[in-house]
PDB file of N, CA and C in Angstrom:
ATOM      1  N   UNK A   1     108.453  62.139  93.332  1.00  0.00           N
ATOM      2  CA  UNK A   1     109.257  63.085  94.065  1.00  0.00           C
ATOM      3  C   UNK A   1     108.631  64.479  94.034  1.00  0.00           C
ATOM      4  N   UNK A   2     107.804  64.874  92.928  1.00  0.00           N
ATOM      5  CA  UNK A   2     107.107  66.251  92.402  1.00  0.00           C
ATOM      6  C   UNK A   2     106.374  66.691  93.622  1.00  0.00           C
ATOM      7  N   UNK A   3     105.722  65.008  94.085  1.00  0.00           N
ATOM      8  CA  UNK A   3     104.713  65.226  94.557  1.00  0.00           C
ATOM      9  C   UNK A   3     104.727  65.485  96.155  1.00  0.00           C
ATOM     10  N   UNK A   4     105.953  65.222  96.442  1.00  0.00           N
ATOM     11  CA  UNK A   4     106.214  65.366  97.955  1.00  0.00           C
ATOM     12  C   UNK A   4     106.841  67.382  98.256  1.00  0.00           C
ATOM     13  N   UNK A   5     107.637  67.663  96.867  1.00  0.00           N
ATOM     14  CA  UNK A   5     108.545  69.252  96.643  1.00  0.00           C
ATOM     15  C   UNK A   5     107.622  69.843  97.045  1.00  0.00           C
ATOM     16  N   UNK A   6     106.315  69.646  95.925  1.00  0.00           N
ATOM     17  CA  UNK A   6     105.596  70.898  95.973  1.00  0.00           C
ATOM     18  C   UNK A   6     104.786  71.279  96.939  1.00  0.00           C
ATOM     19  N   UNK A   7     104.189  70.462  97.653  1.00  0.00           N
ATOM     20  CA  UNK A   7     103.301  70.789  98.708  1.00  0.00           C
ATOM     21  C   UNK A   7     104.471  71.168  99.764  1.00  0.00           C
ATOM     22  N   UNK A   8     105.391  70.697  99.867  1.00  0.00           N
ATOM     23  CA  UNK A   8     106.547  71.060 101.135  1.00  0.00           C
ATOM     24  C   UNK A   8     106.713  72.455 101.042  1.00  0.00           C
ATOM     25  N   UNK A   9     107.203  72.696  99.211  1.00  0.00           N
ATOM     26  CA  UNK A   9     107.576  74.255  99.174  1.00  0.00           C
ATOM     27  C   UNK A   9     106.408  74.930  99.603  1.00  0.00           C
ATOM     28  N   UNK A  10     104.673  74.623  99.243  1.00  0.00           N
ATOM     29  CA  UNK A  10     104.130  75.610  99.628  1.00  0.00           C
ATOM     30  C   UNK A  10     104.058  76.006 101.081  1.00  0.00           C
ATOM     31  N   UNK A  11     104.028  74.853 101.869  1.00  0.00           N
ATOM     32  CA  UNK A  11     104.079  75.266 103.284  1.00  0.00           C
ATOM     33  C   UNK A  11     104.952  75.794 103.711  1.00  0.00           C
ATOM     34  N   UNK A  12     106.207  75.774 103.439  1.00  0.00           N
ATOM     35  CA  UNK A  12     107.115  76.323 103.886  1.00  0.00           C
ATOM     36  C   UNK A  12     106.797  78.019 103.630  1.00  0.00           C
ATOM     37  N   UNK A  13     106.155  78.288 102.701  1.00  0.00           N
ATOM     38  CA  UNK A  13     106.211  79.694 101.814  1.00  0.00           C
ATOM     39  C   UNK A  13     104.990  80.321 102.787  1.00  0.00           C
ATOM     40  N   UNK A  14     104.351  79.660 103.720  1.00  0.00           N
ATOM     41  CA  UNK A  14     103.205  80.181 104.362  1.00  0.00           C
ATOM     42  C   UNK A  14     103.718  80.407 106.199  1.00  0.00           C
ATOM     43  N   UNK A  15     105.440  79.960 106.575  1.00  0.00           N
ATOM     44  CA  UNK A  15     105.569  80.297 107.799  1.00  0.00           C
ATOM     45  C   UNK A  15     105.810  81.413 108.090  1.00  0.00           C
ATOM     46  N   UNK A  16     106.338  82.291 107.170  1.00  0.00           N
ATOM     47  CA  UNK A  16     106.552  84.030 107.443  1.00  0.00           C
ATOM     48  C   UNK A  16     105.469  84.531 107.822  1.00  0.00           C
ATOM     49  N   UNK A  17     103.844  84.139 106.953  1.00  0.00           N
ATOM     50  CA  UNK A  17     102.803  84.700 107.032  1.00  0.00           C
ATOM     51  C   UNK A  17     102.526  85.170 108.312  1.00  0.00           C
ATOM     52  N   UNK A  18     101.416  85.909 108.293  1.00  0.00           N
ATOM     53  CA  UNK A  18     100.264  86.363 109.625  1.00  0.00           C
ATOM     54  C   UNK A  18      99.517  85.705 108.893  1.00  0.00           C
ATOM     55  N   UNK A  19      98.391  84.955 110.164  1.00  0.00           N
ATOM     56  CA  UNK A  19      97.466  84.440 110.722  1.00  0.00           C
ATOM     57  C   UNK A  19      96.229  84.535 109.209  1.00  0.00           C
ATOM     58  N   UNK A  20      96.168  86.047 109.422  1.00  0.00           N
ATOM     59  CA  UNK A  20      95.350  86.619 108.195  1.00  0.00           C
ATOM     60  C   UNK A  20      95.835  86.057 106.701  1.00  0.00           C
ATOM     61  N   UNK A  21      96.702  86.232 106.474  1.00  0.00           N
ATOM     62  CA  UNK A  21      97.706  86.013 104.970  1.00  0.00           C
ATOM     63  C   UNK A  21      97.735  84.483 105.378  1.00  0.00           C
ATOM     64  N   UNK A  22      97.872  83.656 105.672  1.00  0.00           N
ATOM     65  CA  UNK A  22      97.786  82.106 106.044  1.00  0.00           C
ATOM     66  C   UNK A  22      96.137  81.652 105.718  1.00  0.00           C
ATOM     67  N   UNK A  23      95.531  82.293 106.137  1.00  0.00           N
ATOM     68  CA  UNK A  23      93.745  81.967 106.144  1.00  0.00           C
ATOM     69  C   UNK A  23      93.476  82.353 104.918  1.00  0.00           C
ATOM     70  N   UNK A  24      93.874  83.334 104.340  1.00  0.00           N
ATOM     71  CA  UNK A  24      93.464  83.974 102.399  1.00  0.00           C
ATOM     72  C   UNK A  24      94.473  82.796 101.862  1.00  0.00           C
ATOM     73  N   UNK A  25      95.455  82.374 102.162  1.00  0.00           N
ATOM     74  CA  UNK A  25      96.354  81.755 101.399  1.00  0.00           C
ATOM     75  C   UNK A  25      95.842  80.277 100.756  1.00  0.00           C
ATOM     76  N   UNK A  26      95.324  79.924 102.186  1.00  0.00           N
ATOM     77  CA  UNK A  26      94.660  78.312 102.654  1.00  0.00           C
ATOM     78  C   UNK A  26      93.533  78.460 101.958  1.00  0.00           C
ATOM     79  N   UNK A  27      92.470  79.631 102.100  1.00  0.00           N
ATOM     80  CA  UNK A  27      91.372  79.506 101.456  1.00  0.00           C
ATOM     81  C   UNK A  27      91.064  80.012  99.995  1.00  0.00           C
ATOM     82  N   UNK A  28      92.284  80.083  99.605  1.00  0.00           N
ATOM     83  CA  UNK A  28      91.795  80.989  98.035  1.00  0.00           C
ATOM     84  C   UNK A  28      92.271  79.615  97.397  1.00  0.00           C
ATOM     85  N   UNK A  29      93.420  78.962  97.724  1.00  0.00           N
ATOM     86  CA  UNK A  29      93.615  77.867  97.109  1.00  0.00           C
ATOM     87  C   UNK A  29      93.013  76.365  97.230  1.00  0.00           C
ATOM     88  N   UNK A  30      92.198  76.345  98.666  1.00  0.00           N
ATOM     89  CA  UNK A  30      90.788  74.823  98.230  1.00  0.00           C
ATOM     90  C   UNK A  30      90.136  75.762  97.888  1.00  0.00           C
ATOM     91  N   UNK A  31      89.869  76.895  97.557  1.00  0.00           N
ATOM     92  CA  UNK A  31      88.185  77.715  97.084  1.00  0.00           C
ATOM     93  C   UNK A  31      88.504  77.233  95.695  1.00  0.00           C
ATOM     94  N   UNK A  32      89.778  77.257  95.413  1.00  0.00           N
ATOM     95  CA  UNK A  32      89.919  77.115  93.823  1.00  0.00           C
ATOM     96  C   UNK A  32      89.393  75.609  93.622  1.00  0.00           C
ATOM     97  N   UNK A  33      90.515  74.556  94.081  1.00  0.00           N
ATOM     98  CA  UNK A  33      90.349  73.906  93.554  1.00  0.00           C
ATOM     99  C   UNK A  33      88.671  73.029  93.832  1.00  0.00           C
ATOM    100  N   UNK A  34      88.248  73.529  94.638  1.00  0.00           N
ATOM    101  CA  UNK A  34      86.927  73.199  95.340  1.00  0.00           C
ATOM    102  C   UNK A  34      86.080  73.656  93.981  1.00  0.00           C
ATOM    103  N   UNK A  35      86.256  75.244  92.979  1.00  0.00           N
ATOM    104  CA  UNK A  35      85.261  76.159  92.378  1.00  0.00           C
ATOM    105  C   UNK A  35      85.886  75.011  90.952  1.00  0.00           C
ATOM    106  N   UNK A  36      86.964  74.471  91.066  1.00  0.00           N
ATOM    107  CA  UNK A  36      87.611  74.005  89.575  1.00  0.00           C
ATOM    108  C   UNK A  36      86.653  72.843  89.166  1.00  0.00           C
ATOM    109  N   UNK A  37      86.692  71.672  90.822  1.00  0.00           N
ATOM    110  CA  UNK A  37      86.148  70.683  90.375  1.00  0.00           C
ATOM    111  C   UNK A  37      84.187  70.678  90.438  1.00  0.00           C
ATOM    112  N   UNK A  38      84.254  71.596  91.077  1.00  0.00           N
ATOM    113  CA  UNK A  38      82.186  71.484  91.287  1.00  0.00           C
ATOM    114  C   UNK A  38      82.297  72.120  89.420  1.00  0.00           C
ATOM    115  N   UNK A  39      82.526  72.684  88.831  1.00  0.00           N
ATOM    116  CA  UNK A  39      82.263  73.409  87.720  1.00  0.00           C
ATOM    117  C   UNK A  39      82.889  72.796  86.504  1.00  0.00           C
ATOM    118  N   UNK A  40      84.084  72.268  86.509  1.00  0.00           N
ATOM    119  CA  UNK A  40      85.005  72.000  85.588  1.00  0.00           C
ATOM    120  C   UNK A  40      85.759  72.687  84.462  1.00  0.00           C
ATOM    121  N   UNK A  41      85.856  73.918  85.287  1.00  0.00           N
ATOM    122  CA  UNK A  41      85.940  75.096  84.365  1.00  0.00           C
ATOM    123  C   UNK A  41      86.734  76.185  84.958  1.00  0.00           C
ATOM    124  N   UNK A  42      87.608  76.952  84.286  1.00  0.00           N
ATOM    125  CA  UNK A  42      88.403  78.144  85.068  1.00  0.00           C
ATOM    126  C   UNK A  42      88.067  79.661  85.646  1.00  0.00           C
ATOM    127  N   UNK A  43      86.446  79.555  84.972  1.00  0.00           N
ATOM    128  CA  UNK A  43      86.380  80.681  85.535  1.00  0.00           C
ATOM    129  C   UNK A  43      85.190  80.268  87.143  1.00  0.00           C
ATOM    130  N   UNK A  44      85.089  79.044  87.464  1.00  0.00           N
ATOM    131  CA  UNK A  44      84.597  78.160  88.741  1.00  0.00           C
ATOM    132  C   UNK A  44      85.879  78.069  89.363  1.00  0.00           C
ATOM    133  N   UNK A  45      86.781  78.279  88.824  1.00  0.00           N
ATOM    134  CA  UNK A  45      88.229  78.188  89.892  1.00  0.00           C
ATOM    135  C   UNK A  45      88.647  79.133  90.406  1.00  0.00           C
ATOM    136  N   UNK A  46      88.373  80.168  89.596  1.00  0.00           N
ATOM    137  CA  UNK A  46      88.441  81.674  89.840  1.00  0.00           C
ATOM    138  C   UNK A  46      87.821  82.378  90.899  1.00  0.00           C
ATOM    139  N   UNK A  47      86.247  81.685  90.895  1.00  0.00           N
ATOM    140  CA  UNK A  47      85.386  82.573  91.965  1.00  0.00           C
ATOM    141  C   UNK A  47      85.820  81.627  93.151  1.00  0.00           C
ATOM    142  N   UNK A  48      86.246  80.176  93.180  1.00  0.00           N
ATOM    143  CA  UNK A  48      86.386  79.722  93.775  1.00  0.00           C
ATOM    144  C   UNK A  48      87.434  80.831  94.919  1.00  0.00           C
ATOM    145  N   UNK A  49      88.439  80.860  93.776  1.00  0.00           N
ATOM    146  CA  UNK A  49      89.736  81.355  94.711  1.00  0.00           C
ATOM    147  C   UNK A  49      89.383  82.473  94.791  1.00  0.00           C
ATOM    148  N   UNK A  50      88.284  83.423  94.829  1.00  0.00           N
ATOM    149  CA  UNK A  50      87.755  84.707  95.156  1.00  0.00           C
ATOM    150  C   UNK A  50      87.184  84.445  96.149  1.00  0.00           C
ATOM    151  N   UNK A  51      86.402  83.534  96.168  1.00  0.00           N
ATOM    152  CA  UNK A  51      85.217  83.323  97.775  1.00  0.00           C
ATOM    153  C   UNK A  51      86.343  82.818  98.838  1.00  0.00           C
ATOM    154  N   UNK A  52      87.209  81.920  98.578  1.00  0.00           N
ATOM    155  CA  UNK A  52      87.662  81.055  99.472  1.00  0.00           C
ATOM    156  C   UNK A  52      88.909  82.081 100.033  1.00  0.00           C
ATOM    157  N   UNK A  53      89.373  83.164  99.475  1.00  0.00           N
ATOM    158  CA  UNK A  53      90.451  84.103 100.182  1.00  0.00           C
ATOM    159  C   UNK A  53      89.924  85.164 101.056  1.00  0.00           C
ATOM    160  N   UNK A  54      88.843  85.906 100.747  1.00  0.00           N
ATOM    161  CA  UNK A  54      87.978  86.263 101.168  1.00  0.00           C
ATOM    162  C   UNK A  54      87.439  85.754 102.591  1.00  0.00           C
ATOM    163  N   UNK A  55      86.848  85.054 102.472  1.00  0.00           N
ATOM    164  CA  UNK A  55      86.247  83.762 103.793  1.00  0.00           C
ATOM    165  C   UNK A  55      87.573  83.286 104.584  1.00  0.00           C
ATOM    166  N   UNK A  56      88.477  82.642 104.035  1.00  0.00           N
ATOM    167  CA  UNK A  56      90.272  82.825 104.501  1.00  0.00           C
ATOM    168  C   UNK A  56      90.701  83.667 104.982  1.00  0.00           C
ATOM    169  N   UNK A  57      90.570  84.817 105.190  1.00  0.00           N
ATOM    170  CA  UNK A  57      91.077  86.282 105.350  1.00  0.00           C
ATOM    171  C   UNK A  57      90.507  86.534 107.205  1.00  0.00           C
ATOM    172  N   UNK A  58      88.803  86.298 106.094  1.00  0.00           N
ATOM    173  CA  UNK A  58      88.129  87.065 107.890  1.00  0.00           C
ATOM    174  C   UNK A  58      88.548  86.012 109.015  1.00  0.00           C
ATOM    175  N   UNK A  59      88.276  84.609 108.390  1.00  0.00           N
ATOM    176  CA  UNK A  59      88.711  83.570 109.606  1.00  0.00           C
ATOM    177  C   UNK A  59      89.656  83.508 110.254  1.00  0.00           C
ATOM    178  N   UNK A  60      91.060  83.680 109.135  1.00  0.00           N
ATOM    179  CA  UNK A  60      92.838  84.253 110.255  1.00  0.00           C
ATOM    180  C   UNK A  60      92.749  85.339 110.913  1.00  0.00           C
ATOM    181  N   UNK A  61      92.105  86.565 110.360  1.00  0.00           N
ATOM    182  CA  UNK A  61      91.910  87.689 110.886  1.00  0.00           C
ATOM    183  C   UNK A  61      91.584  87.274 112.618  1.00  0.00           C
ATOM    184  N   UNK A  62      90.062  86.668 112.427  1.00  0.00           N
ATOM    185  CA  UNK A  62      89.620  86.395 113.699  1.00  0.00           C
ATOM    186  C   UNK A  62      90.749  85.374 114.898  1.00  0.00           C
ATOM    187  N   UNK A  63      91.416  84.893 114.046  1.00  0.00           N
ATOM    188  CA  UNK A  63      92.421  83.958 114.990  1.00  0.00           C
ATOM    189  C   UNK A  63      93.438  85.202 115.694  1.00  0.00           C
ATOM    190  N   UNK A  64      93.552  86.194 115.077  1.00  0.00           N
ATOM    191  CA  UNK A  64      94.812  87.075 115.887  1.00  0.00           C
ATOM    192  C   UNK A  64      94.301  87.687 116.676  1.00  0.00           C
ATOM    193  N   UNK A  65      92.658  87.739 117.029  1.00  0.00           N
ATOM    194  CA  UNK A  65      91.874  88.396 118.377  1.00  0.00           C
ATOM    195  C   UNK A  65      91.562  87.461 119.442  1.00  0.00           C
ATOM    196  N   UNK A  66      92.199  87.463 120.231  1.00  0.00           N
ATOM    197  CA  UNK A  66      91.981  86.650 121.415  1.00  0.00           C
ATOM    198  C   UNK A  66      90.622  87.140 122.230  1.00  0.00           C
ATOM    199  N   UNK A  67      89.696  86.021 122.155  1.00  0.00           N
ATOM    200  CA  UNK A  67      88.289  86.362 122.786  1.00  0.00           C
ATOM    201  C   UNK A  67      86.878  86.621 122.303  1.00  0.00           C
ATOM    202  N   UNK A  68      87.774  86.819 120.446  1.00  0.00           N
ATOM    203  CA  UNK A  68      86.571  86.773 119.548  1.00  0.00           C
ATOM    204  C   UNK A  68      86.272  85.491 119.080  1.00  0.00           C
ATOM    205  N   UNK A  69      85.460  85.771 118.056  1.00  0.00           N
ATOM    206  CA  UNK A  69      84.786  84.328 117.501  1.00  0.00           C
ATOM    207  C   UNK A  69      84.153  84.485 116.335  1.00  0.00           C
ATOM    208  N   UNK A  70      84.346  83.612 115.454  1.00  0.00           N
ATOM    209  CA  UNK A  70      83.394  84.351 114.140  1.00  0.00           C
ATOM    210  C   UNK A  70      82.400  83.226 114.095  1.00  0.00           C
ATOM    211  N   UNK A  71      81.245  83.981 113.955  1.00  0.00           N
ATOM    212  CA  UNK A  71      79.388  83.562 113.660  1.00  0.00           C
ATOM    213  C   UNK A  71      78.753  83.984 113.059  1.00  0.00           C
ATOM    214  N   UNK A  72      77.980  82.812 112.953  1.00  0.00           N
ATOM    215  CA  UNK A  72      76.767  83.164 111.571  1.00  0.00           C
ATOM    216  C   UNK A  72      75.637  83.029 111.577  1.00  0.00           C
ATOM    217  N   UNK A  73      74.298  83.928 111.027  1.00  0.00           N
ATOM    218  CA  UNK A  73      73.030  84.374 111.624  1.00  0.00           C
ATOM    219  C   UNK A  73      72.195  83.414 110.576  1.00  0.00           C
ATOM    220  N   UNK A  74      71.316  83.834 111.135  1.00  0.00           N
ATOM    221  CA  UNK A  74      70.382  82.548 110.631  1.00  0.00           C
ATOM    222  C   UNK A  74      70.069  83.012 108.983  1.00  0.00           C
ATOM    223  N   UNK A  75      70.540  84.052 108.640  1.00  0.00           N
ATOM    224  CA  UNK A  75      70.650  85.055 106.837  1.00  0.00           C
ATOM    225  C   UNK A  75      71.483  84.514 106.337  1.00  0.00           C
ATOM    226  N   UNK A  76      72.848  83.849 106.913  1.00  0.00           N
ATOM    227  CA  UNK A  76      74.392  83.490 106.585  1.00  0.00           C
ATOM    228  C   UNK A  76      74.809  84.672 106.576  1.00  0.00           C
ATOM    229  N   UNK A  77      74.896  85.869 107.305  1.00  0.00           N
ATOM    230  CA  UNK A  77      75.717  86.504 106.961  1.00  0.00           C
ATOM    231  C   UNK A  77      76.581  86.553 108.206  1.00  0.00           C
ATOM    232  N   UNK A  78      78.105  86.619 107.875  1.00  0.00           N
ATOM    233  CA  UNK A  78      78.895  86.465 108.868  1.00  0.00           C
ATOM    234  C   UNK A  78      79.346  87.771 109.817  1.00  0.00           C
ATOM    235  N   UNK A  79      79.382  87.259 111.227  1.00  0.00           N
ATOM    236  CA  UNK A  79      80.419  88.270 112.166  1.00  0.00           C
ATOM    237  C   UNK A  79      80.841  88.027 113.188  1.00  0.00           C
ATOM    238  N   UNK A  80      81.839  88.929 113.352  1.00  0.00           N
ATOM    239  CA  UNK A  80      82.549  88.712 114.887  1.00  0.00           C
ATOM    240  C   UNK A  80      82.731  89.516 116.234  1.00  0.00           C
ATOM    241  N   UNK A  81      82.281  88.508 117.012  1.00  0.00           N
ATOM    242  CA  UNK A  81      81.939  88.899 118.362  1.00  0.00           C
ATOM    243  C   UNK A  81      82.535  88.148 119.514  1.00  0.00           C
ATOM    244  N   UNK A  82      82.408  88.783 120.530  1.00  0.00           N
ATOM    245  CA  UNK A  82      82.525  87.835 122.130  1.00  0.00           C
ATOM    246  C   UNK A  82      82.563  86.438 121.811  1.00  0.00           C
ATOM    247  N   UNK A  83      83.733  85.452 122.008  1.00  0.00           N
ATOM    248  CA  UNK A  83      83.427  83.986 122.527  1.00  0.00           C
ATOM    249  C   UNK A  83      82.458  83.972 123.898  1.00  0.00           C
TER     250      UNK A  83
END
């Protein structure tokens, strides 16, 4: 039953959000558990959920601009421009 609450409550806790706050939300929490299991360790969960809110952030961000697009250069470094 745990297992059906908790994921319900979190989604539910993410419909007030903006776009932006939904994308940090989504991505700080697989960054975690993504940084928990490559490492096995809490402070790999940590940067996890540092990179992945971060990267979460700019991507919702980019969803509330109609016409942009986010891309990445052949360096990886990311930005956004013209679709």
């Amino acid at each position: 039953m745990h297992k059906i609450i908790i994921p319900l409550l979190a989604a539910l806790s993410l419909t007030a959000c903006s776009s932006t706050e939904r994308g940090a939300g989504i991505g700080a929490a697989s960054g975690a558990v993504i940084g928990g299991v490559a490492t096995g360790n809490v402070r790999g969960a940590a940067v996890g959920a540092a990179v992945g809110g971060v990267s979460g952030a700019l991507i919702g961000n980019v969803a509330d601009q109609p016409g942009r697009c986010y891309y990445r250069d052949r360096n990886g470094n990311r930005y956004v421009d013209r679709c």
